[in-house]
N, C-alpha and C. Protein backbone atom coordinates (compact mmCIF):
# COMPACT_ATOMS: atom_id res chain seq x y z
N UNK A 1 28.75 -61.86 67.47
CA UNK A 1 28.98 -61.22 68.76
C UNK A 1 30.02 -60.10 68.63
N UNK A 2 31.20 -60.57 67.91
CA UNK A 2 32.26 -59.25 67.39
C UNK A 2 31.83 -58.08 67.26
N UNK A 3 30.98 -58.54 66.06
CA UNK A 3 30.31 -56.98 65.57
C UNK A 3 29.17 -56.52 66.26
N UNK A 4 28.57 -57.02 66.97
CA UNK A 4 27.64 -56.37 67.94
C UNK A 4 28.45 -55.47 68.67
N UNK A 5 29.43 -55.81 69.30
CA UNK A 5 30.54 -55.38 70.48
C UNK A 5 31.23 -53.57 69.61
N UNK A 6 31.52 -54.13 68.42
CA UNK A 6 31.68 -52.80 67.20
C UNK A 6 30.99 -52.02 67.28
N UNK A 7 29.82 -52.21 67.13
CA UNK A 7 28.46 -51.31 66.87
C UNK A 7 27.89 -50.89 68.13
N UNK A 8 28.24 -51.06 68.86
CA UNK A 8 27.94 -50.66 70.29
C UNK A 8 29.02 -49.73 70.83
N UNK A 9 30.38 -49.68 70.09
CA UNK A 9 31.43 -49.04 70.34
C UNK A 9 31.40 -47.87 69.44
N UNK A 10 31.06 -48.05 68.12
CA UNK A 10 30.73 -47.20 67.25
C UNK A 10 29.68 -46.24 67.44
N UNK A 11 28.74 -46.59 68.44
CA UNK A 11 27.25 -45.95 68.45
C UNK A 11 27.80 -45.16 69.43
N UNK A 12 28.18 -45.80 70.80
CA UNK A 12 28.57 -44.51 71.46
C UNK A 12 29.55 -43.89 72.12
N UNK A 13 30.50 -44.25 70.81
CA UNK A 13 31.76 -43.11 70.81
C UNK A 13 30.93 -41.95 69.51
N UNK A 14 29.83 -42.07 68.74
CA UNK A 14 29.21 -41.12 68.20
C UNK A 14 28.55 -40.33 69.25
N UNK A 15 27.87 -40.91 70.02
CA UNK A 15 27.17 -40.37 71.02
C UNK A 15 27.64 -39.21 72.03
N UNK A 16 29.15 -39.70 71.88
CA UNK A 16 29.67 -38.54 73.19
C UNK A 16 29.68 -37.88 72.07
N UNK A 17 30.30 -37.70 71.07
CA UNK A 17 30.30 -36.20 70.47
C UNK A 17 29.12 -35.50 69.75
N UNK A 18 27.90 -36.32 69.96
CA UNK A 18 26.79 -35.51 69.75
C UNK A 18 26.05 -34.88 70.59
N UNK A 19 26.43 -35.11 71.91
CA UNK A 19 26.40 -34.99 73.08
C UNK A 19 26.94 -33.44 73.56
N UNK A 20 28.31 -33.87 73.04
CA UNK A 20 29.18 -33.05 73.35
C UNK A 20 28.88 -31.87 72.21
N UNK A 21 28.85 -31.68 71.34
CA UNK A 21 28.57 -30.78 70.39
C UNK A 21 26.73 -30.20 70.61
N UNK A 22 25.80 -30.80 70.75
CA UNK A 22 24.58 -30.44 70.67
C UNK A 22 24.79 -29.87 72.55
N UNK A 23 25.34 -30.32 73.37
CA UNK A 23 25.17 -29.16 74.73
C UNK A 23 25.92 -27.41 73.97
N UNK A 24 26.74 -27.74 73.43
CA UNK A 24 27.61 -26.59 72.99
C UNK A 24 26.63 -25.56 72.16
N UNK A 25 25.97 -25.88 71.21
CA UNK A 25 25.26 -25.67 70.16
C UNK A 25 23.83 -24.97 71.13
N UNK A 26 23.48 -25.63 72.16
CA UNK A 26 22.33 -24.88 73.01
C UNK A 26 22.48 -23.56 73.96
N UNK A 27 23.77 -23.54 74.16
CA UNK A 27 24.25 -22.66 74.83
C UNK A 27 25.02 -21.49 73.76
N UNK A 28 24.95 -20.13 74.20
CA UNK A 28 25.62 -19.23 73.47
C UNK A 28 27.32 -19.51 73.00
N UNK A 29 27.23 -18.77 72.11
CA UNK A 29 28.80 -19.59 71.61
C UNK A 29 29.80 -18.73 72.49
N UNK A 30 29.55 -17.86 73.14
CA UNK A 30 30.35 -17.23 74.24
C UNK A 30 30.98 -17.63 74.60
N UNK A 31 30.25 -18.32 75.61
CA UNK A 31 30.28 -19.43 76.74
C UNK A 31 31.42 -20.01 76.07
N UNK A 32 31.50 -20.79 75.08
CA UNK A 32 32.28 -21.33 74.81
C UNK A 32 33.86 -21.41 74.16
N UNK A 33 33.61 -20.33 73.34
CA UNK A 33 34.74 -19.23 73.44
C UNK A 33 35.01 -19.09 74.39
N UNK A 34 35.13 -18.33 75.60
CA UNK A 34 35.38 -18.18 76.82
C UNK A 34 36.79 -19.45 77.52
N UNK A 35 35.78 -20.68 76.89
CA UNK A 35 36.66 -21.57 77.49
C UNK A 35 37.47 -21.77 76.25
N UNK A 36 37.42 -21.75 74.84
CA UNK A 36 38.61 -21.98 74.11
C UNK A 36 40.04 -20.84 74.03
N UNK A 37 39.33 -19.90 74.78
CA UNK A 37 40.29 -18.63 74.72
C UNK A 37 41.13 -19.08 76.62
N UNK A 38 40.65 -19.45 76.58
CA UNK A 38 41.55 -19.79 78.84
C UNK A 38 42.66 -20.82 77.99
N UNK A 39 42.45 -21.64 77.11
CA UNK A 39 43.27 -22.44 76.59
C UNK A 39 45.25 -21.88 75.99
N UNK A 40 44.53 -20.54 75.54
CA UNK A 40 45.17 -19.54 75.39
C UNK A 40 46.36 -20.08 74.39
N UNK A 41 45.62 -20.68 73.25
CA UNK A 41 46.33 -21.13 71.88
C UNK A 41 45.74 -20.01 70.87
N UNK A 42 44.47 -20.20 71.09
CA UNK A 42 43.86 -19.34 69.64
C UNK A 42 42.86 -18.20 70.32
N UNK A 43 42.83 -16.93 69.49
CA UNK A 43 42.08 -15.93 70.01
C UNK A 43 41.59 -15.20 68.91
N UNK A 44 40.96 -13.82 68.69
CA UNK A 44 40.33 -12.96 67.73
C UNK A 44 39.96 -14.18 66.60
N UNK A 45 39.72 -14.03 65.56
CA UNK A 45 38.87 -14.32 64.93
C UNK A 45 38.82 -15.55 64.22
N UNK A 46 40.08 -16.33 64.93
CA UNK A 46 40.07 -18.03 64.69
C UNK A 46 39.26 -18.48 65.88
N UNK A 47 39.62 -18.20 67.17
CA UNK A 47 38.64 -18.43 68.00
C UNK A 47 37.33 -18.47 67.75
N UNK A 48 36.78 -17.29 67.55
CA UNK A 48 35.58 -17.19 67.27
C UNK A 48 35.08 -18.20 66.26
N UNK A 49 35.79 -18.34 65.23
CA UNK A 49 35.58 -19.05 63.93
C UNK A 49 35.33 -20.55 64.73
N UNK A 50 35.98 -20.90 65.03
CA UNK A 50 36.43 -22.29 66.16
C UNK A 50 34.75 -22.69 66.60
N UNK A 51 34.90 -21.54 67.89
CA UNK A 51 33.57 -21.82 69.05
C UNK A 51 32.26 -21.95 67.95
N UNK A 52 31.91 -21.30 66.64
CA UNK A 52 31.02 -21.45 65.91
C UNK A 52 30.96 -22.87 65.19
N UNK A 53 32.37 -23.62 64.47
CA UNK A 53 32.23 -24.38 64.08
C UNK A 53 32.17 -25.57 64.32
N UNK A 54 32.92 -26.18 65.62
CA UNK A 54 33.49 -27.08 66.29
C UNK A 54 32.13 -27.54 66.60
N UNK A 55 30.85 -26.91 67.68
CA UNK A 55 30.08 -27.98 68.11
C UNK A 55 29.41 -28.60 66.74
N UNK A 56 29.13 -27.92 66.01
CA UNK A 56 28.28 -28.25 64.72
C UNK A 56 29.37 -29.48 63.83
N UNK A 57 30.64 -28.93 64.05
CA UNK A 57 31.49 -30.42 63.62
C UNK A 57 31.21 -32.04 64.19
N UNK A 58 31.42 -31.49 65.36
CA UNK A 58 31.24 -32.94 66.54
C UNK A 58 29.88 -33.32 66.63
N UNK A 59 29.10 -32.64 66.36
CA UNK A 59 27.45 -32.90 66.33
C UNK A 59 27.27 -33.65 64.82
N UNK A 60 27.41 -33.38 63.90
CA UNK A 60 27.46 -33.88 62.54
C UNK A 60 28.34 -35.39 62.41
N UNK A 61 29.47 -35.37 62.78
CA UNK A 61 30.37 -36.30 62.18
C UNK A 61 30.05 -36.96 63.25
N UNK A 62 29.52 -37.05 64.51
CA UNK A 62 29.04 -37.74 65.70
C UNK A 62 27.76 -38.79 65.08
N UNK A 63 26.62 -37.90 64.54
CA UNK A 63 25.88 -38.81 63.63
C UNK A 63 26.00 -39.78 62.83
N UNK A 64 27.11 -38.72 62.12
CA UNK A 64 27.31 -39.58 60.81
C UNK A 64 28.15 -41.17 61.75
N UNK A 65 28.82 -41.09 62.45
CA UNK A 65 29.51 -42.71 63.49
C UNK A 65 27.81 -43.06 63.52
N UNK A 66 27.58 -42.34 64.48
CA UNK A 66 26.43 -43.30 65.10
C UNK A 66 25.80 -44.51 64.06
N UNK A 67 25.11 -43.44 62.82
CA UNK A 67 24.46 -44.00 61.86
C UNK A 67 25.17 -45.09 60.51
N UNK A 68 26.31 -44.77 60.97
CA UNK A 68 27.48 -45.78 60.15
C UNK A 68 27.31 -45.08 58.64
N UNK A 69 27.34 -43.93 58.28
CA UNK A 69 27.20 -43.25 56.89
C UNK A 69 28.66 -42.53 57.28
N UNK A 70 29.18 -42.56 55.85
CA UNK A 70 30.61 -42.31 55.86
C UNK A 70 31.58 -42.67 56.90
N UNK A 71 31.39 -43.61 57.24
CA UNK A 71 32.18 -44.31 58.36
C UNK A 71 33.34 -43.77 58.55
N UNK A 72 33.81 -44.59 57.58
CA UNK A 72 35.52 -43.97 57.28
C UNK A 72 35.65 -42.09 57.79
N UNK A 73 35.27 -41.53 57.27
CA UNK A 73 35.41 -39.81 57.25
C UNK A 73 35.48 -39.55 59.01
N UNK A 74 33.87 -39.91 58.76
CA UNK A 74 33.71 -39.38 60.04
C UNK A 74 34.11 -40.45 61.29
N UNK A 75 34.76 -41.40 61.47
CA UNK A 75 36.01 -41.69 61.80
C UNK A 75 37.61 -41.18 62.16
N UNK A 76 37.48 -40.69 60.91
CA UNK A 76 38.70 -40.34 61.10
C UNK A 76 38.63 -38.91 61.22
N UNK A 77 37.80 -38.31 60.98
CA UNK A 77 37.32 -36.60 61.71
C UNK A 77 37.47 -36.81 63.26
N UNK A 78 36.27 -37.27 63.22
CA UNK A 78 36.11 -37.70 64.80
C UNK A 78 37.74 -37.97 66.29
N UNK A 79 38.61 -39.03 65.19
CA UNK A 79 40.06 -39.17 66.01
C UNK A 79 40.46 -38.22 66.15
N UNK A 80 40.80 -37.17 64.68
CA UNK A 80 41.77 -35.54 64.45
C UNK A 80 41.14 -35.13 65.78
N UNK A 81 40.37 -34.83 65.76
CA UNK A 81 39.16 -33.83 66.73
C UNK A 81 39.80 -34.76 68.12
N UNK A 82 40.00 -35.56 68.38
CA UNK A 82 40.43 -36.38 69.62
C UNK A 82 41.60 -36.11 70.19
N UNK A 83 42.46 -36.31 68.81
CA UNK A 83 43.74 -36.18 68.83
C UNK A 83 44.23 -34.57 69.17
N UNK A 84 43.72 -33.86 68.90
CA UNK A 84 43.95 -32.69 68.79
C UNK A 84 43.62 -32.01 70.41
N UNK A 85 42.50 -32.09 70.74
CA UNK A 85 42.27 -32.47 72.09
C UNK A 85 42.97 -32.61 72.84
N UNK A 86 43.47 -33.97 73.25
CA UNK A 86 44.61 -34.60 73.93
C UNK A 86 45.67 -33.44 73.54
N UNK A 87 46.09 -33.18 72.60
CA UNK A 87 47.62 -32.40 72.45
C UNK A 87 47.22 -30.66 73.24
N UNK A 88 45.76 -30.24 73.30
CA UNK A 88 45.50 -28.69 73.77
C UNK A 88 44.97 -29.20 75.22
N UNK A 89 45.07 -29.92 75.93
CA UNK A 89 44.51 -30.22 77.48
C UNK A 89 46.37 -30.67 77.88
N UNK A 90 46.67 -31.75 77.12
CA UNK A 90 48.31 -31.34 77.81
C UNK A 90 49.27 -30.55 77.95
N UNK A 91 48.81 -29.18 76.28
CA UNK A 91 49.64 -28.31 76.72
C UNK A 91 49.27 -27.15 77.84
N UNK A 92 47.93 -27.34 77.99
CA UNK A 92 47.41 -26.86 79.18
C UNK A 92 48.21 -27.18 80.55
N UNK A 93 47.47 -28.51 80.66
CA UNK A 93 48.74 -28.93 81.76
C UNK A 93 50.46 -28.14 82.11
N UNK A 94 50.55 -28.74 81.26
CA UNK A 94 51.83 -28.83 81.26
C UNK A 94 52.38 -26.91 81.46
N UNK A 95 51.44 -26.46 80.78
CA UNK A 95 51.81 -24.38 80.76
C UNK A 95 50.73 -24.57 82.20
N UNK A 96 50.42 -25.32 82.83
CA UNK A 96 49.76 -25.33 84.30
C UNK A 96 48.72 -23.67 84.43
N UNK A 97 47.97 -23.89 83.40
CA UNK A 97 47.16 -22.90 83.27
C UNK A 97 45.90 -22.75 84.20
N UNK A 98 45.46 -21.84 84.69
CA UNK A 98 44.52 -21.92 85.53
C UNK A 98 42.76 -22.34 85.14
N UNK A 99 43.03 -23.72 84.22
CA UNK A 99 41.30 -24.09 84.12
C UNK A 99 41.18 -25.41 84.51
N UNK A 100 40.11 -24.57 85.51
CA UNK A 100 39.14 -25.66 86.50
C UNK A 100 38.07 -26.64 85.61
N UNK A 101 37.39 -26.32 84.38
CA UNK A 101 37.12 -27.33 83.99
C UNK A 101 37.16 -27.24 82.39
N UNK A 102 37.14 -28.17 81.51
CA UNK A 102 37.67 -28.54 80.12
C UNK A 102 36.88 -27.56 79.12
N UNK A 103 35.21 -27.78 79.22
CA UNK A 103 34.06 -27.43 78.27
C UNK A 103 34.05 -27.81 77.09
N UNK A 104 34.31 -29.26 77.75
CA UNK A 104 34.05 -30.05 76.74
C UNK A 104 32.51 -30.49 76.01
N UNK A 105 31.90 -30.37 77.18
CA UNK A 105 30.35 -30.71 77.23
C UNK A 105 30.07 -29.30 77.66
N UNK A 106 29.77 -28.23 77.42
CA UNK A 106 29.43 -27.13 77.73
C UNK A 106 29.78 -26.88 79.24
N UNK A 107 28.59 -26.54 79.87
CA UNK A 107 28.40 -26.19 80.76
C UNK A 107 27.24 -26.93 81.62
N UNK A 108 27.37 -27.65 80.64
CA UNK A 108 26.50 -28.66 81.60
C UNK A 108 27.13 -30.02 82.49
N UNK A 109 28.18 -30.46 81.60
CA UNK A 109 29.03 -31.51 82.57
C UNK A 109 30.32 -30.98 82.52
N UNK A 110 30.60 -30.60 83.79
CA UNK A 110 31.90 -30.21 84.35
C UNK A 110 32.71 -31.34 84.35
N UNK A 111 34.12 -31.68 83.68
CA UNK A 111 35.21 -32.47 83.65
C UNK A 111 36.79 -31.15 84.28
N UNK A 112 37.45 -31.72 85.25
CA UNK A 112 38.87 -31.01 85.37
C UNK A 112 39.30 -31.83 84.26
N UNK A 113 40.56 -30.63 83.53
CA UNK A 113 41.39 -31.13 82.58
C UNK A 113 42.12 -32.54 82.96
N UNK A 114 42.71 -32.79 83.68
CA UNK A 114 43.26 -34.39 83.97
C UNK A 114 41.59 -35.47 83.99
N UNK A 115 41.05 -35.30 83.90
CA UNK A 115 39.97 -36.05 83.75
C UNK A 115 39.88 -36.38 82.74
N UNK A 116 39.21 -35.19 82.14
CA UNK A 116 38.88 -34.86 80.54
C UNK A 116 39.87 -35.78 79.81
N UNK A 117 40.92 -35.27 80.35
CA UNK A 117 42.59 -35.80 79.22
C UNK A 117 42.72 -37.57 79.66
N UNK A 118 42.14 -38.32 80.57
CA UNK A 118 41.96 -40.16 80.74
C UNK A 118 40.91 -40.33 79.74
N UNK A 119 39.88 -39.12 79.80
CA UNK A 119 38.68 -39.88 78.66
C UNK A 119 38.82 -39.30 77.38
N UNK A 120 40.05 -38.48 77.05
CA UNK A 120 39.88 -38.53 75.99
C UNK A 120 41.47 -39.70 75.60
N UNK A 121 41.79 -39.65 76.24
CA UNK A 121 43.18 -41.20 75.70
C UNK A 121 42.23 -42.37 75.87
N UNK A 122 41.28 -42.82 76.15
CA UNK A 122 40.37 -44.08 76.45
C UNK A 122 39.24 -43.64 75.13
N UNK A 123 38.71 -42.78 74.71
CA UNK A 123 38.42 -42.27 73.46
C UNK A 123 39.19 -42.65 72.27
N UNK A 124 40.45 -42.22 72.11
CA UNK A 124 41.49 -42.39 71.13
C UNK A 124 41.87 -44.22 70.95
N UNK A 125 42.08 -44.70 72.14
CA UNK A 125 42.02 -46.10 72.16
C UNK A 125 41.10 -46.85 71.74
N UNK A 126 39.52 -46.19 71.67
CA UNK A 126 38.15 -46.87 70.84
C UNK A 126 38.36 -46.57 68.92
N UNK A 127 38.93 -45.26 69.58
CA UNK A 127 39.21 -45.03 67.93
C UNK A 127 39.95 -46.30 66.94
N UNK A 128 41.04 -46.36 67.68
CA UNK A 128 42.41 -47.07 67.41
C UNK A 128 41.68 -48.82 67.01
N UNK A 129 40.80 -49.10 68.23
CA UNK A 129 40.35 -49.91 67.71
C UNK A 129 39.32 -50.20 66.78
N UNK A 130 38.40 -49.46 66.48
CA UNK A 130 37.34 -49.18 65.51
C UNK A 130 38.09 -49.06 63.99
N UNK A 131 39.00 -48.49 64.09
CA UNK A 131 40.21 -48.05 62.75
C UNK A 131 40.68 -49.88 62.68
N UNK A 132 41.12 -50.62 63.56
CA UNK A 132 41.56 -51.60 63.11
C UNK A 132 40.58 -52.58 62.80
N UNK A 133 39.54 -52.97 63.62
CA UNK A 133 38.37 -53.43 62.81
C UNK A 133 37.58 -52.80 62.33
N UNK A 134 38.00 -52.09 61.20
CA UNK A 134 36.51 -51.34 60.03
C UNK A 134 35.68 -52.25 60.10
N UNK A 135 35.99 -53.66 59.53
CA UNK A 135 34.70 -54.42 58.58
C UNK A 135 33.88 -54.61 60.00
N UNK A 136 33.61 -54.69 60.83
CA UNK A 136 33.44 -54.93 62.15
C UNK A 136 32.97 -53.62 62.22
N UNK A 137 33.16 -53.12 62.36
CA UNK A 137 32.44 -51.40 62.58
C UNK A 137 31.52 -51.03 61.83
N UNK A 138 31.56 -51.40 60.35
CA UNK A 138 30.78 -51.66 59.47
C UNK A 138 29.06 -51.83 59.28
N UNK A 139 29.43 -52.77 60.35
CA UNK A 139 28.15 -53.86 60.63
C UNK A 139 27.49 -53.14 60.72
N UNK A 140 26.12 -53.50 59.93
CA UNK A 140 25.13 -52.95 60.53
C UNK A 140 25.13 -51.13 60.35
N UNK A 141 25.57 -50.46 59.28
CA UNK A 141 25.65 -49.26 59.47
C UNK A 141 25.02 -49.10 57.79
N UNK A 142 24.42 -47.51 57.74
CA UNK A 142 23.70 -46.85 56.36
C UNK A 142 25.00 -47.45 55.15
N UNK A 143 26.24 -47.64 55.70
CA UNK A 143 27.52 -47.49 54.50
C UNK A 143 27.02 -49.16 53.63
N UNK A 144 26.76 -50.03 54.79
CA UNK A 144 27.18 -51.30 54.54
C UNK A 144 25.19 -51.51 53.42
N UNK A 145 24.35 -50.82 54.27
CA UNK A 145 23.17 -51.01 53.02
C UNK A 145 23.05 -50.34 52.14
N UNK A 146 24.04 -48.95 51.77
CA UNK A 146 23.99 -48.41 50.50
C UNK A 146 25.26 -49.45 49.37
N UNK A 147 25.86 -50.45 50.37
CA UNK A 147 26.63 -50.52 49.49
C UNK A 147 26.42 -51.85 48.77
N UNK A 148 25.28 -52.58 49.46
CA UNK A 148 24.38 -53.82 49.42
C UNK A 148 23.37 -53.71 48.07
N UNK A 149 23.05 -52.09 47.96
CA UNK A 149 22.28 -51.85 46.93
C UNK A 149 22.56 -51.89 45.47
């Protein structure tokens, strides 16, 4: 029952970020730029670099959770990417910048930053726990039958 509860936690905390990366990835990378530049940390040609790489990050290492292949990595990709998050929506806050919503999910699901910033600390907390039960996370994933072989 443990590890069912794992693998159900594992599957879709992959899910939001394939989610979240494949809306990004359908839409022009503009769009999305747009919203990493309102953030008003990074601009010219890290930005850009960013809005190109980021959904294709979270779309990839989102799989790779889902499917339990490289667990570990994309695990701990997946938190950075969380973590990092949380630290650019509070300094938002906090510099009380004028964005109405995160784009996190493109433009297709609108989150306000105080939103965004509960689901992504309730995110970080799945992490936290997925990190403390690996073998449990494990279950049932490509890592645990390549490693059976």
């Amino acid at each position: 029952m443990r590890a069912k509860f794992f693998i159900f936690l594992r599957i879709m905390t992959g899910l939001v970020f394939v989610v979240s990366g494949f809306i990004k990835l359908m839409q022009p990378y503009q769009n999305f730029l747009v919203t990493v530049q309102s953030y008003d940390i990074l601009n010219g040609t890290a930005a850009v670099a960013l809005t190109k790489a980021m959904p294709w990050a979270e779309f990839l290492a989102g799989i790779f959770l889902m499917l339990g292949l490289w667990s570990r990595l994309s695990l701990l990709v997946l938190w950075a990417f969380n973590t990092i998050f949380i630290g650019v929506i509070v300094s938002a806050l906090v510099r009380r910048l004028p964005i109405q919503e995160c784009g996190c999910f493109g433009e297709s699901f609108s989150l306000q930053p105080r939103q965004m910033l509960w689901l992504d600390i309730a995110l970080w907390l799945v992490f936290l726990c997925l990190a403390a039960c690996f073998d449990a996370t494990r279950a049932f994933s490509m890592d645990q039958y390549f490693d059976d072989k």
